[in-house]
PDB file of N, CA and C in Angstrom:
ATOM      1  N   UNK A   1      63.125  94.866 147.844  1.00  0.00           N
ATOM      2  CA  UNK A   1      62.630  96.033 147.141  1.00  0.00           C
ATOM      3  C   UNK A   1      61.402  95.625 146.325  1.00  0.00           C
ATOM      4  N   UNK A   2      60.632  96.453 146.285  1.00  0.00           N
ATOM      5  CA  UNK A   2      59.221  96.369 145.378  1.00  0.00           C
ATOM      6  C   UNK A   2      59.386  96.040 144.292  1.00  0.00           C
ATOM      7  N   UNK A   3      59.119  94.825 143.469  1.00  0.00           N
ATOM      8  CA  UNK A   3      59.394  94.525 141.816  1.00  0.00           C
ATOM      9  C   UNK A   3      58.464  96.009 141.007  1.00  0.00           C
ATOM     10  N   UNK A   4      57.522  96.531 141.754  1.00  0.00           N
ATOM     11  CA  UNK A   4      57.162  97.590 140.684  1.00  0.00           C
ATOM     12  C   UNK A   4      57.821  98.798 140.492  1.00  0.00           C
ATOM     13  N   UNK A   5      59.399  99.073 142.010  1.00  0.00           N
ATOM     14  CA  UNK A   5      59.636 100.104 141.736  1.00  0.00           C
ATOM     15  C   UNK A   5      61.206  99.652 141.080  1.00  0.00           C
ATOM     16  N   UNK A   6      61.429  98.475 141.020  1.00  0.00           N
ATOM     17  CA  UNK A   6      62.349  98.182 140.180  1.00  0.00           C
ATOM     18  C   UNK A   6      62.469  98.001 139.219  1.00  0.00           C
ATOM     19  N   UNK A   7      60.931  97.942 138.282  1.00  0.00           N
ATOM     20  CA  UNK A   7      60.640  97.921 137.338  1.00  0.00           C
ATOM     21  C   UNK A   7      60.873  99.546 136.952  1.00  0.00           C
ATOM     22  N   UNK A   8      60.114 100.450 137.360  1.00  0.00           N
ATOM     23  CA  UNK A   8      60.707 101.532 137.189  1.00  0.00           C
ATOM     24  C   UNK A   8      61.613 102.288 137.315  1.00  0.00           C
ATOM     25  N   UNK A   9      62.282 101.967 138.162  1.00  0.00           N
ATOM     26  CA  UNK A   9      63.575 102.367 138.277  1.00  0.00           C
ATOM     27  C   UNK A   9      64.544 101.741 136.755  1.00  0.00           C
ATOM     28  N   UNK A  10      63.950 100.554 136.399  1.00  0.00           N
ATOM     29  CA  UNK A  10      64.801  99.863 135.134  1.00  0.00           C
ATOM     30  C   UNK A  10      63.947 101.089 133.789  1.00  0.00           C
ATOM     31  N   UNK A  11      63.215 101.217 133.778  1.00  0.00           N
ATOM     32  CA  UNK A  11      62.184 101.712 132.401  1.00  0.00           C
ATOM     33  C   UNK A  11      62.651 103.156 132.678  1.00  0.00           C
ATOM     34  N   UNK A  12      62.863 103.169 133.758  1.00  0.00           N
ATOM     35  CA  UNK A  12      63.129 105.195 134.249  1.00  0.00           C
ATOM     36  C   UNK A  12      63.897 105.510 132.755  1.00  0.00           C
ATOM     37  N   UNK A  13      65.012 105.139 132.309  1.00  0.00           N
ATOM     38  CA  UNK A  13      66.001 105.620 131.566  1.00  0.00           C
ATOM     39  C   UNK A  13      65.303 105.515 130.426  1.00  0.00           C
ATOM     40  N   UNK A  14      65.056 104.329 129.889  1.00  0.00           N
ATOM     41  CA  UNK A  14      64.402 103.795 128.260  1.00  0.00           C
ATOM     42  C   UNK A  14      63.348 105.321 128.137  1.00  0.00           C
ATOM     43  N   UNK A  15      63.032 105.591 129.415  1.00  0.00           N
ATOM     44  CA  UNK A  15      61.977 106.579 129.114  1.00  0.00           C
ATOM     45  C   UNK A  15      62.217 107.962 128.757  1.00  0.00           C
ATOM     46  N   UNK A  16      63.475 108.530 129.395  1.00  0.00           N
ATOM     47  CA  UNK A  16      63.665 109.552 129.471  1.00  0.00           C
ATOM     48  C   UNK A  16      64.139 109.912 127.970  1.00  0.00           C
ATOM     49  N   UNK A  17      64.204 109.320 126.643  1.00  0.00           N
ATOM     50  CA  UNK A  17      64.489 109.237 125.676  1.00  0.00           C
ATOM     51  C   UNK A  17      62.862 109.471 124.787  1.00  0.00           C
ATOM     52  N   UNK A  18      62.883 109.983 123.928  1.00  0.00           N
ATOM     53  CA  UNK A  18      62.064 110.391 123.098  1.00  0.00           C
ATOM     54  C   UNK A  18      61.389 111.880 122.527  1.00  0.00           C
ATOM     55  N   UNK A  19      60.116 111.644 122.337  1.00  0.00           N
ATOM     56  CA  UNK A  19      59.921 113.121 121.269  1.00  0.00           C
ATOM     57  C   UNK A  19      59.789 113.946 122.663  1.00  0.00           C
ATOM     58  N   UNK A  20      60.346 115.481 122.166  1.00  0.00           N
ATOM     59  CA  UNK A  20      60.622 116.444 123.193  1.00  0.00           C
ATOM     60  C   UNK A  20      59.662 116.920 123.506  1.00  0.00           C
ATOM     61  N   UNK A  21      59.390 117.379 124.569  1.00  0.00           N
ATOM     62  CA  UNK A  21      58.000 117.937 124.578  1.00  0.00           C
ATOM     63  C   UNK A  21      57.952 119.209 126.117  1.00  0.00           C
ATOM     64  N   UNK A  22      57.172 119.432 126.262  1.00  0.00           N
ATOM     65  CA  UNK A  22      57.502 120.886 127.114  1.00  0.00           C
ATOM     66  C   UNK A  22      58.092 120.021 128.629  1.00  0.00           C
ATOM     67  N   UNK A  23      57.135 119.387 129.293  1.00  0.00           N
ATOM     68  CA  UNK A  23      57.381 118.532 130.092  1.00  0.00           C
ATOM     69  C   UNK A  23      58.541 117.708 130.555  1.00  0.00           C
ATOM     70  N   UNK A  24      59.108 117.741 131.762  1.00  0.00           N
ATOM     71  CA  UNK A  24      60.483 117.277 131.564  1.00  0.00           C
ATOM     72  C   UNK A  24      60.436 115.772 132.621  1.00  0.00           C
ATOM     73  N   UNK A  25      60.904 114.565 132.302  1.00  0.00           N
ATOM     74  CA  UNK A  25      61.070 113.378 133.122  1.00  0.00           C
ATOM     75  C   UNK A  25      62.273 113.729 134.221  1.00  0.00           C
ATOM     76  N   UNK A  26      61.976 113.543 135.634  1.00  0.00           N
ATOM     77  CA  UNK A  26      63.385 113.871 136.535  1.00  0.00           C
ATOM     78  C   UNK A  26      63.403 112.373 137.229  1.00  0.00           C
ATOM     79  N   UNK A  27      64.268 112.627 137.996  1.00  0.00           N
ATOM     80  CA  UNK A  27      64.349 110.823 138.957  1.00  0.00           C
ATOM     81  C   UNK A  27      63.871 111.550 139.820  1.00  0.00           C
ATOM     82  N   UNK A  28      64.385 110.961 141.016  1.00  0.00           N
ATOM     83  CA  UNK A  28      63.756 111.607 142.551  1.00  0.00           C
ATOM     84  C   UNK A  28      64.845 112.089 143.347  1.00  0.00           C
ATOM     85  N   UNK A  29      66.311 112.425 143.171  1.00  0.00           N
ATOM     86  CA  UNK A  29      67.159 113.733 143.132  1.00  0.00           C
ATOM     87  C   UNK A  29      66.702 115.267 142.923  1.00  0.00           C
ATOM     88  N   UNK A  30      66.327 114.758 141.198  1.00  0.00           N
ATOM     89  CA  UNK A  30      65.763 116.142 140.879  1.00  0.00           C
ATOM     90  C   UNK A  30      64.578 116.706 141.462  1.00  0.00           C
ATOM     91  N   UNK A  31      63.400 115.435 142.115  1.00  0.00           N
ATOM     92  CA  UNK A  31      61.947 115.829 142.396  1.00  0.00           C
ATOM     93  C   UNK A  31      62.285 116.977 143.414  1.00  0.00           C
ATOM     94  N   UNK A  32      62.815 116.746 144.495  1.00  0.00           N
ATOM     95  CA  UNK A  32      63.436 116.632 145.562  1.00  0.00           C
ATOM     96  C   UNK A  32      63.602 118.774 145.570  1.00  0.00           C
ATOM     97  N   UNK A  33      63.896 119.432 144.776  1.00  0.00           N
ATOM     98  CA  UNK A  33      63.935 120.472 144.656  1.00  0.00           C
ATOM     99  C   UNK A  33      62.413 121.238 143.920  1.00  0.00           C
ATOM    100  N   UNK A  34      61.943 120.457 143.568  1.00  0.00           N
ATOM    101  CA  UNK A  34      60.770 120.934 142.848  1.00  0.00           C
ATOM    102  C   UNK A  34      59.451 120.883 144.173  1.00  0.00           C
ATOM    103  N   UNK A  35      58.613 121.415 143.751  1.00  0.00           N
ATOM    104  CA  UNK A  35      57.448 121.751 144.414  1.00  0.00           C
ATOM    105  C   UNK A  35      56.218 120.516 143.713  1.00  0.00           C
ATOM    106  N   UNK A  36      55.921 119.728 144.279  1.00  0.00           N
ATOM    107  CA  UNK A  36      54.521 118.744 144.089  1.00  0.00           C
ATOM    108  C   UNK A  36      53.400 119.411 143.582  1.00  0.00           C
ATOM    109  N   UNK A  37      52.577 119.072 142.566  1.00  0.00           N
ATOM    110  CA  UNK A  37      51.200 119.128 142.463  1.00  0.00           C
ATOM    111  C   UNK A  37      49.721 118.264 142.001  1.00  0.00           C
ATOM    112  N   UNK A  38      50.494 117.172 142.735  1.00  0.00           N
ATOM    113  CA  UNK A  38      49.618 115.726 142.254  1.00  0.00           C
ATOM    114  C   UNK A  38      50.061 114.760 141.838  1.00  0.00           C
ATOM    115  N   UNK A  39      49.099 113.780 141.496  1.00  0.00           N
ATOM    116  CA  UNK A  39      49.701 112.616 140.355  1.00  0.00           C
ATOM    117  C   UNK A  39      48.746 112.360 139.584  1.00  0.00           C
ATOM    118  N   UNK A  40      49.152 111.536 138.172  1.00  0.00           N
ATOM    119  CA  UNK A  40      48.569 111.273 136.988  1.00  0.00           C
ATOM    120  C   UNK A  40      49.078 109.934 136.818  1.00  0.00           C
ATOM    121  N   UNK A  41      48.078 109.162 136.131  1.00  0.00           N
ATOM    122  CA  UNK A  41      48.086 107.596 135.523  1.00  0.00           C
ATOM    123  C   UNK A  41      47.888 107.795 134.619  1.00  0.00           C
ATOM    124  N   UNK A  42      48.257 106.010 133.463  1.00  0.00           N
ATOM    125  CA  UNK A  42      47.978 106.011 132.385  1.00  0.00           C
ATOM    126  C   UNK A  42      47.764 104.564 132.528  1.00  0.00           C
ATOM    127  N   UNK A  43      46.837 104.185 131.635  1.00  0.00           N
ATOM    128  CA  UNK A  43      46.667 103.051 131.519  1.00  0.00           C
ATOM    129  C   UNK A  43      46.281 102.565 130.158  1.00  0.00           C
ATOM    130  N   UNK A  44      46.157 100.958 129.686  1.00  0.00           N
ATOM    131  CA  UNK A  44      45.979 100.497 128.445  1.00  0.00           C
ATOM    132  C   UNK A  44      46.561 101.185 127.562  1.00  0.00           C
ATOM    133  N   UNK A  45      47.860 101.317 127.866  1.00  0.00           N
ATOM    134  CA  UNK A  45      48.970 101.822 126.945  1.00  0.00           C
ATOM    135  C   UNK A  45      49.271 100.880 125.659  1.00  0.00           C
ATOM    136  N   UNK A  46      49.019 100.857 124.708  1.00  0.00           N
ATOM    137  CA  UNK A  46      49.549  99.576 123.629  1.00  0.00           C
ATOM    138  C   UNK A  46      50.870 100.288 123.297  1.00  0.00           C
ATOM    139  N   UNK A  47      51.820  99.370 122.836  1.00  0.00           N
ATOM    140  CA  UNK A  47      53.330  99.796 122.276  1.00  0.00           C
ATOM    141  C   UNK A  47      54.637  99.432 123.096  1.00  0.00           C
ATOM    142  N   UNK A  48      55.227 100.691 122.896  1.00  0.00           N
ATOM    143  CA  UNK A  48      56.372 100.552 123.904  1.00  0.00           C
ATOM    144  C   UNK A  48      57.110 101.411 125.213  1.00  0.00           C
ATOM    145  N   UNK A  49      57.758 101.134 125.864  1.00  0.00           N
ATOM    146  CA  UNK A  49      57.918 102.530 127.107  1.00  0.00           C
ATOM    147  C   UNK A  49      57.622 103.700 126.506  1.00  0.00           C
ATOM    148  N   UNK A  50      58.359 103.967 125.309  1.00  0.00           N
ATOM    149  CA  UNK A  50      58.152 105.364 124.619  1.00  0.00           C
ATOM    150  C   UNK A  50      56.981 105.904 124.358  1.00  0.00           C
ATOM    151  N   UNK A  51      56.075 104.944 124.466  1.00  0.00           N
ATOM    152  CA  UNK A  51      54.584 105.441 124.159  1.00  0.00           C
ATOM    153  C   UNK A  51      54.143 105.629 125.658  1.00  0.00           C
ATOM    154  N   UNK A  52      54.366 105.221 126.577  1.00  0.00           N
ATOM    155  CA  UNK A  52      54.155 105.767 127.630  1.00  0.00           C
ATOM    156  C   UNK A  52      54.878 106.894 128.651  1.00  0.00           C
ATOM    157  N   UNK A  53      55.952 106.926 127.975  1.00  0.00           N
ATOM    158  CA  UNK A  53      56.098 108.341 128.262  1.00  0.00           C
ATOM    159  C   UNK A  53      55.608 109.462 127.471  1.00  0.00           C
ATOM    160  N   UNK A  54      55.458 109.306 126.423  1.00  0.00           N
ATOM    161  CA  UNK A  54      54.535 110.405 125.419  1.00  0.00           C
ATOM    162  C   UNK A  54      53.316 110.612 125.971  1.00  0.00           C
ATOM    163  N   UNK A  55      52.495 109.393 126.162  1.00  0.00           N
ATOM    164  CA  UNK A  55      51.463 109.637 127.286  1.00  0.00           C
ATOM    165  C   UNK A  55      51.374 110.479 128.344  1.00  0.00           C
ATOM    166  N   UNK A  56      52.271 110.000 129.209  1.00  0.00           N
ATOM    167  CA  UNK A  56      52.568 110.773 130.768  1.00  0.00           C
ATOM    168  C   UNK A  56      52.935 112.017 130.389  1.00  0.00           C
ATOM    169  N   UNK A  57      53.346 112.407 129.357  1.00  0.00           N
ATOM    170  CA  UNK A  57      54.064 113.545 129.570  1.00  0.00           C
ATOM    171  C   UNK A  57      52.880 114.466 128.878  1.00  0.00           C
ATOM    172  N   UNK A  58      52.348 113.967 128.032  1.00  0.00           N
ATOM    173  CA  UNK A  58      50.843 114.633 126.869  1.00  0.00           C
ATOM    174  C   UNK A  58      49.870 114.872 128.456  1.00  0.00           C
ATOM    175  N   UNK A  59      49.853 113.873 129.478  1.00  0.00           N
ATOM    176  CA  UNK A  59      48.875 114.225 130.688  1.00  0.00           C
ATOM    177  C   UNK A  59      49.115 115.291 131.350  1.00  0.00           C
ATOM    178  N   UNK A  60      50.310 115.294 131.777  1.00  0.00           N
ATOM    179  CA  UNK A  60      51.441 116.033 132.847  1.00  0.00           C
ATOM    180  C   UNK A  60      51.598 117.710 132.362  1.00  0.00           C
ATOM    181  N   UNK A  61      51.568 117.526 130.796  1.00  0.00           N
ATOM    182  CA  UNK A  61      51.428 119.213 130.280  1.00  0.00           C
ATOM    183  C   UNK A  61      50.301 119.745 130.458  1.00  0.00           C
ATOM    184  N   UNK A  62      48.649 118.691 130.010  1.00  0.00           N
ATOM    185  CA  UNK A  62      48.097 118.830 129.553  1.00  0.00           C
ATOM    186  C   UNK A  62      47.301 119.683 131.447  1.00  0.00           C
ATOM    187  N   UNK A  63      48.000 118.601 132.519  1.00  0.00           N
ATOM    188  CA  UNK A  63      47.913 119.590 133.820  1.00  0.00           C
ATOM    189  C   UNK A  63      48.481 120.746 134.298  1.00  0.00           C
ATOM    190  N   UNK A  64      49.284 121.160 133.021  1.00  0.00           N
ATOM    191  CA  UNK A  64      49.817 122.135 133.555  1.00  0.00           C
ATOM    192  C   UNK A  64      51.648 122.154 134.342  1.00  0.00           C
ATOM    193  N   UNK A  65      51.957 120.973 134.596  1.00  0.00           N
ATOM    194  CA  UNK A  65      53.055 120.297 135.052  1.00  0.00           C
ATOM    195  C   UNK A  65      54.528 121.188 134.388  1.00  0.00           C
ATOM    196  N   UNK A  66      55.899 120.941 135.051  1.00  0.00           N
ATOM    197  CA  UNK A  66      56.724 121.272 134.258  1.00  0.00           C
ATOM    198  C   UNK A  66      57.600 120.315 134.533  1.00  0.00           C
ATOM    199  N   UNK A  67      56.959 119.211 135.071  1.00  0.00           N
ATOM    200  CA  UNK A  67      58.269 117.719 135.449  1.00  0.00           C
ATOM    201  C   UNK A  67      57.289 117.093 136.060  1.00  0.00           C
ATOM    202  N   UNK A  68      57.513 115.280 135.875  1.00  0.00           N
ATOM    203  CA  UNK A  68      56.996 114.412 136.031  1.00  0.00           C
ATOM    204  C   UNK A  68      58.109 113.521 136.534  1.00  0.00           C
ATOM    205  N   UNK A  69      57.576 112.740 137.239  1.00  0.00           N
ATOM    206  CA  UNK A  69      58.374 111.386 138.448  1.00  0.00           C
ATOM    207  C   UNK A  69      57.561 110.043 138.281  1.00  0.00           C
ATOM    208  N   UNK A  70      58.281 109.179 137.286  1.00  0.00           N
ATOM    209  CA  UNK A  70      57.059 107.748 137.245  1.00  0.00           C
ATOM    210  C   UNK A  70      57.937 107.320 138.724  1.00  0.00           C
ATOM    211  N   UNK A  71      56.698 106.833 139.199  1.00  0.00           N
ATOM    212  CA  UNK A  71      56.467 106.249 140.695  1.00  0.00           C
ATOM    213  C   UNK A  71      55.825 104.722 140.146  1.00  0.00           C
ATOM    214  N   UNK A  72      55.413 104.263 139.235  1.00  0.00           N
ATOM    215  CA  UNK A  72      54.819 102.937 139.100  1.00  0.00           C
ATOM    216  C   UNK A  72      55.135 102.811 137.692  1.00  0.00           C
ATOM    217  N   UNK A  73      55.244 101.443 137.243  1.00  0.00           N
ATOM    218  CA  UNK A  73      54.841 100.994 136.170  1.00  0.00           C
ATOM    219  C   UNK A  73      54.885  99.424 135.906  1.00  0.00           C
ATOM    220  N   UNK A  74      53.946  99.380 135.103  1.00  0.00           N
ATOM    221  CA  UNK A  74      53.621  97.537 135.125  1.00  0.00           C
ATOM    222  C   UNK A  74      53.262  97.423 133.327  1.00  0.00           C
ATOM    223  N   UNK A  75      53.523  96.050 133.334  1.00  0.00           N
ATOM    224  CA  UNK A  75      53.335  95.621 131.849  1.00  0.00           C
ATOM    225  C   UNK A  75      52.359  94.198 131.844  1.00  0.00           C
ATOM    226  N   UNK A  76      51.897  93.851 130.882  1.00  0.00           N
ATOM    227  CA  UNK A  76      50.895  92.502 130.742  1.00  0.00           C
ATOM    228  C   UNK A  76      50.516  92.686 129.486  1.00  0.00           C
ATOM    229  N   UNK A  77      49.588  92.781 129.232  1.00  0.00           N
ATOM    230  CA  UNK A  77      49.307  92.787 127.406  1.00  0.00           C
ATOM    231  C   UNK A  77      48.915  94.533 127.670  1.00  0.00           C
ATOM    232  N   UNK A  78      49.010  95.234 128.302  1.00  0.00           N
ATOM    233  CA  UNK A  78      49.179  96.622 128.045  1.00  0.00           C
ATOM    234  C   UNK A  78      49.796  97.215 129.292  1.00  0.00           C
ATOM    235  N   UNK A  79      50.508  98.669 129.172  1.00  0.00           N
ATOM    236  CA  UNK A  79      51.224  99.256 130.005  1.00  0.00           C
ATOM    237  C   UNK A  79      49.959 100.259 130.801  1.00  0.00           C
ATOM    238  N   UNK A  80      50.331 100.367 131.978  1.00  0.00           N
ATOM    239  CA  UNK A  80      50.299 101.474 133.388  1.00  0.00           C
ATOM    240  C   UNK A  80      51.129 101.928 133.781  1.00  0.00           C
ATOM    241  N   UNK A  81      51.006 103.411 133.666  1.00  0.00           N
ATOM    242  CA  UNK A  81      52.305 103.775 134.458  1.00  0.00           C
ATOM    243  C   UNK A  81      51.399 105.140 135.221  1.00  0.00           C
ATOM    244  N   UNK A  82      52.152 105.599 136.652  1.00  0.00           N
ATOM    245  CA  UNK A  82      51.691 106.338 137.754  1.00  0.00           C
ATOM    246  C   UNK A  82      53.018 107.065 137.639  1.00  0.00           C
ATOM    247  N   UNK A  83      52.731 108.593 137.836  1.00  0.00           N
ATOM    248  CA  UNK A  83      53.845 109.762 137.875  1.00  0.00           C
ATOM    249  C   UNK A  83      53.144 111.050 138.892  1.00  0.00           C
ATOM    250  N   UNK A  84      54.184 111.176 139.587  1.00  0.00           N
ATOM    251  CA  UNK A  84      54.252 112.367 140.884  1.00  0.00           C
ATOM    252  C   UNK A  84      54.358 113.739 139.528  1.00  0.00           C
ATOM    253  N   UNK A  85      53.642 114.773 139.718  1.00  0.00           N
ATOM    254  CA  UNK A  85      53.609 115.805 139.023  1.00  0.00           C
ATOM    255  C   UNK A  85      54.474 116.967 140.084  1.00  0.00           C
ATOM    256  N   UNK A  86      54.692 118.103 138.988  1.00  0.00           N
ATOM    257  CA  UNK A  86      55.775 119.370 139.474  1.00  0.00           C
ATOM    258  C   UNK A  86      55.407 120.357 139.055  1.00  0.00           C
ATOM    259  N   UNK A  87      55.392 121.102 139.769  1.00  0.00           N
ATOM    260  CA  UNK A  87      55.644 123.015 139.228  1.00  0.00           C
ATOM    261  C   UNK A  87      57.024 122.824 138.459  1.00  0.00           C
TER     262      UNK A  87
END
């Protein structure tokens, strides 16, 4: 298996925790019923998962989105993370 999607698959949860916001985090069960409308990155994230989901999710509204799917994420001295967008 891909260390980047096991990485996310591990961060998936840590993430789904934090400030509420219109935007909702699903796995790929939930994608699975929803309708696609792109994807969004983030990069040079300083902090912690939580700051990158505040990110993704501040992008993901800010497209208009009503659910987001991280598909990537990597760490080094700053975070990236890649998310499948939803109607």
């Amino acid at each position: 298996m891909n260390t980047k999607l096991i990485i996310a698959a591990g961060f998936a949860s840590v993430l789904s925790f934090g400030a509420s916001a219109a935007v909702h985090q699903v796995n790929a069960d939930q994608a699975q019923s929803l309708q696609p409308m792109g994807s969004i990155s983030v990069g040079a994230v300083a902090g912690s998962p939580m700051d990158v989901r505040e990110a993704l999710a501040a992008k993901a509204e800010k497209a208009g989105a009503s659910s987001y799917r991280v598909t990537e994420l990597n760490t080094g001295d700053h975070w990236h993370a890649t998310a499948e967008l939803y109607k």
